[in-house]
Protein backbone atom coordinates (compact mmCIF):
# COMPACT_ATOMS: atom_id res chain seq x y z
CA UNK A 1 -130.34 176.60 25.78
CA UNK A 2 -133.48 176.30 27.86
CA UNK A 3 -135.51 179.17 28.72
CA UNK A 4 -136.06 179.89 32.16
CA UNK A 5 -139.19 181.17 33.49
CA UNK A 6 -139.30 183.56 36.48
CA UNK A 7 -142.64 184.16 38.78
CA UNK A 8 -143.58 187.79 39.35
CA UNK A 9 -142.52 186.96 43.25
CA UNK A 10 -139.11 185.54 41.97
CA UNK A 11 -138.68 188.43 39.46
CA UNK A 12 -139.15 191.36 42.18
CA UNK A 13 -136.31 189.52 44.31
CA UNK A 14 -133.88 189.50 41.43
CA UNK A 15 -134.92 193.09 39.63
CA UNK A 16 -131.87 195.40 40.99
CA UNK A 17 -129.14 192.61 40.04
CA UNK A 18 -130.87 192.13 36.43
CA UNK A 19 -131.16 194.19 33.10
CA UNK A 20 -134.74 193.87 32.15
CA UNK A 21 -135.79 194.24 28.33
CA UNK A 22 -139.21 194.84 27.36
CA UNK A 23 -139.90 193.10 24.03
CA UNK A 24 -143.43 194.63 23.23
CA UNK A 25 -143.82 198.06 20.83
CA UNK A 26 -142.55 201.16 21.87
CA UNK A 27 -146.46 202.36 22.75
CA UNK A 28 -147.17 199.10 24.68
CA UNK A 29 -144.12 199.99 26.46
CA UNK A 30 -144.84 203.38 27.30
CA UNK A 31 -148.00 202.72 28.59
CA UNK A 32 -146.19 200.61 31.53
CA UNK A 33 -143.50 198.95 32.07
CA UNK A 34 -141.37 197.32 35.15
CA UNK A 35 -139.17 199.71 36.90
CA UNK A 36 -135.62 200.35 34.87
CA UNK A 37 -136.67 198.08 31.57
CA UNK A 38 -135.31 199.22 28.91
CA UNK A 39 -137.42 199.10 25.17
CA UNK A 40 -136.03 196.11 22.22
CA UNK A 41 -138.98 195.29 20.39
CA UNK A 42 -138.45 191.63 19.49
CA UNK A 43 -138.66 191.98 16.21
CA UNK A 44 -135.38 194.18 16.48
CA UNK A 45 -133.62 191.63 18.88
CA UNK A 46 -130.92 190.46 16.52
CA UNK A 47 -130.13 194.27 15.78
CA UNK A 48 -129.55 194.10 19.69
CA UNK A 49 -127.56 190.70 20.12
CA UNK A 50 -123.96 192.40 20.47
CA UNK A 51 -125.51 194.99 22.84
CA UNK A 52 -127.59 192.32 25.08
CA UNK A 53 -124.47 189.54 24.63
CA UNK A 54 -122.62 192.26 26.51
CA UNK A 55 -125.68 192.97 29.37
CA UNK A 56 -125.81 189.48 29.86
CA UNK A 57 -122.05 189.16 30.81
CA UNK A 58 -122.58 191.90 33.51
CA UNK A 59 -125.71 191.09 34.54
CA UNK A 60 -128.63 188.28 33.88
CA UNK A 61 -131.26 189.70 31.25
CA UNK A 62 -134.97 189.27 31.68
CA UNK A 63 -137.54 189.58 29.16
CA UNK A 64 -140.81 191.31 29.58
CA UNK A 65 -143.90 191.47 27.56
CA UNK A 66 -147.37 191.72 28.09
CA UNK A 67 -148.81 187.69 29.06
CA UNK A 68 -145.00 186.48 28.61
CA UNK A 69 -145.90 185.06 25.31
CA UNK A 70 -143.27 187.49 23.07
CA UNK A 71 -140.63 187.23 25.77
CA UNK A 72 -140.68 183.44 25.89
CA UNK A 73 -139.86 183.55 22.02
CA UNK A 74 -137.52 186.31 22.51
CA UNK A 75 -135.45 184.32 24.88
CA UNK A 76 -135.74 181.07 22.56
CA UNK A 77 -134.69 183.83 19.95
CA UNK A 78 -131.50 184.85 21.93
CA UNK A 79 -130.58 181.26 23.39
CA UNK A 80 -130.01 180.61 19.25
CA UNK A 81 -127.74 183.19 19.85
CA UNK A 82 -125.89 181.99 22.79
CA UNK A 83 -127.54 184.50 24.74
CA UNK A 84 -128.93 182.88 27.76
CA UNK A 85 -132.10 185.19 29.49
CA UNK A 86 -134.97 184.08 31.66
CA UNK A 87 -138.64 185.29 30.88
CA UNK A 88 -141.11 186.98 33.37
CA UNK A 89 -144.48 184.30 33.64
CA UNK A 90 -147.44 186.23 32.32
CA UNK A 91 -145.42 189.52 31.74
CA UNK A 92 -146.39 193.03 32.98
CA UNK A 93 -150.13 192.12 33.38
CA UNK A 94 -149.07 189.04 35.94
CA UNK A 95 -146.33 191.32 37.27
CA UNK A 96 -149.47 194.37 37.83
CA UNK A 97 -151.75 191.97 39.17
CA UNK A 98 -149.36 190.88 42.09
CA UNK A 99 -149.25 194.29 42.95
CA UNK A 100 -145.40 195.57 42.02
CA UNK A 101 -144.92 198.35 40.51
CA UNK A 102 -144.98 199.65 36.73
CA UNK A 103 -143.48 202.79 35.64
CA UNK A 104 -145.70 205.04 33.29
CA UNK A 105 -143.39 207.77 31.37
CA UNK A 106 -145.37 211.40 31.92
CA UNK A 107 -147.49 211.56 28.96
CA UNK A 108 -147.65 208.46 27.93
CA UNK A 109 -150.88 207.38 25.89
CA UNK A 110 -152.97 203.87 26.71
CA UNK A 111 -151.85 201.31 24.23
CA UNK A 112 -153.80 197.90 24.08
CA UNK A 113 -151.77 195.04 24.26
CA UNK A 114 -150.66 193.31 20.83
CA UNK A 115 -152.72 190.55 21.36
CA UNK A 116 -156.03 192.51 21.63
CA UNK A 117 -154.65 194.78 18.65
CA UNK A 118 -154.71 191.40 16.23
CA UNK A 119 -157.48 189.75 17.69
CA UNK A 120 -159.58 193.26 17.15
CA UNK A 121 -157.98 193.81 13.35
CA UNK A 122 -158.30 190.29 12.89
CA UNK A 123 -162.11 189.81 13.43
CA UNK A 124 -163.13 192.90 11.77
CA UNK A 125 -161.70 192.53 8.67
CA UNK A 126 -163.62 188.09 9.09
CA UNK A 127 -166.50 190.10 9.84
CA UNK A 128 -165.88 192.85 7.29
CA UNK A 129 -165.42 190.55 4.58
CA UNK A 130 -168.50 188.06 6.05
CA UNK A 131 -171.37 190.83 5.65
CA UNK A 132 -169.32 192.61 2.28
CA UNK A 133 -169.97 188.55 0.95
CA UNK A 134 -173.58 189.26 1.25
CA UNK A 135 -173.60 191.00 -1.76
CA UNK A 136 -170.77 190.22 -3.60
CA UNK A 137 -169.32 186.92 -2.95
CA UNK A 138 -165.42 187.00 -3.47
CA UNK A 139 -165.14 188.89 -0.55
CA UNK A 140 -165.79 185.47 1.50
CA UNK A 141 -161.75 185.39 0.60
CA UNK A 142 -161.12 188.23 2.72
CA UNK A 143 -162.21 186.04 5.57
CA UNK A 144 -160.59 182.68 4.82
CA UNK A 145 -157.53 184.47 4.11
CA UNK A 146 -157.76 185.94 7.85
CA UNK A 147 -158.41 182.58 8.90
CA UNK A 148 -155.13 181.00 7.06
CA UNK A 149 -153.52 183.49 8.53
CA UNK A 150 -154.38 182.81 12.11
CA UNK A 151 -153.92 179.27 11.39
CA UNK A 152 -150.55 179.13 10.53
CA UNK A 153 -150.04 181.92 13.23
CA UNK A 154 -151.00 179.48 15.45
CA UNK A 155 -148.75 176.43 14.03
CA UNK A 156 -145.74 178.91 13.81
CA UNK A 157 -146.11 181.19 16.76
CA UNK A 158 -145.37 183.92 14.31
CA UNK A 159 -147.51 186.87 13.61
CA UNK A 160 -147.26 188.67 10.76
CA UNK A 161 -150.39 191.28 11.63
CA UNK A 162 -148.78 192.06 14.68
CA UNK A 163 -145.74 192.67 12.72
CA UNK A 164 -147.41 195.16 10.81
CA UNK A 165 -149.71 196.36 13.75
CA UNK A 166 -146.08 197.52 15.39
CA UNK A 167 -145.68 199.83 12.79
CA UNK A 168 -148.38 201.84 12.63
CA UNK A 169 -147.83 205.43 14.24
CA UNK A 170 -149.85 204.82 17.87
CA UNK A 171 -147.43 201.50 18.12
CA UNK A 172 -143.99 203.97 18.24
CA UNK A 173 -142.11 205.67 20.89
CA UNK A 174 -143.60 209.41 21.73
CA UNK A 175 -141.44 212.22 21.02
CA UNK A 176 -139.13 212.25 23.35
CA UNK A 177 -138.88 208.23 24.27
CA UNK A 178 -135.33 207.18 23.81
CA UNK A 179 -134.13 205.75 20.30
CA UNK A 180 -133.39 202.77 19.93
CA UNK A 181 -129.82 203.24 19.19
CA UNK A 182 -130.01 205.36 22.81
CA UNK A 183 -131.40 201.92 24.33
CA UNK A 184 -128.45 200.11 23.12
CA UNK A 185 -126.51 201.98 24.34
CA UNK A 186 -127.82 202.20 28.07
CA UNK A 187 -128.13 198.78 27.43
CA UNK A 188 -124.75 198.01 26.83
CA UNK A 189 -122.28 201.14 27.99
């Protein structure tokens, strides 16, 4: 199944007659989102596939993230699936920039977007282990094994320190954000 990839100016034209899924980390998500999206971090996808199988019958899904990197691969994810959804070009910051709006739950705290999360954890534990080599040399390791890491992120457009990064507390819902059984649910009633 190919992946198709809808413009912000497309998007807004076909937003009442779709279900929209926002693939990023519940904090990323609460701290704006396109109007109506509902939260399925992608690494919880296949948890979703009956639930989204049955949105995409009623409706056509479209994935969200932030630069449209996540929902891309969420979509090749689901098309594996038999799942067909299209993918928003350069996600909620493209979608911001054109000037539509994004919906911002009361409360809701300022969460950078995965990408800056990894490249910020990433170079401080190259640089941490650069200047801790100064003095004691094994710690050079600590930064090649960042750099292998990156590497094969790179090759395999998988990221396992954004996996991790998704997990720590500021990355979850706030009290109060729907479940994600609740999602799936709205998702698919």
């Amino acid at each position: 199944m190919t992946t198709t990839t809808l413009t912000p100016a497309q998007a807004i034209a076909r937003l009442s007659e779709s279900t929209v899924v926002d693939v990023r980390s519940p904090g990323e998500y609460a701290s704006g989102h396109l109007p109506g999206a509902h939260n399925i971090p992608l690494d919880r996808l296949n948890e979703a596939a009956d639930a989204l199988r049955a949105a995409a019958r009623r409706a056509p899904l479209l994935m969200v993230c932030a630069s449209g990197a996540r929902s891309a691969k969420g979509c090749a994810q689901l098309g594996s699936l038999g799942i067909e959804a299209a993918t928003l070009e350069g996600g909620t910051s493209a979608w911001a920039a054109a000037g539509n709006p994004v919906e911002h739950p009361v409360g809701a705290r300022n969460i950078w977007p995965m990408d800056r999360q990894v490249r910020l954890a990433a170079g401080s534990l190259v640089l941490v282990g650069s200047v801790a080599g100064l003095t004691w040399s094994p710690a050079h390791w600590l930064s090649g094994a960042i750099g292998a890491g990156l590497l094969f992120s790179g090759v395999t457009n998988a990221c396992g320190m954004a996996a991790i990064l998704g997990k720590l507390p500021y990355n979850r819902a706030a009290k109060g954000a729907a479940t994600f059984e609740q999602t799936l649910r709205r998702v698919a009633p």
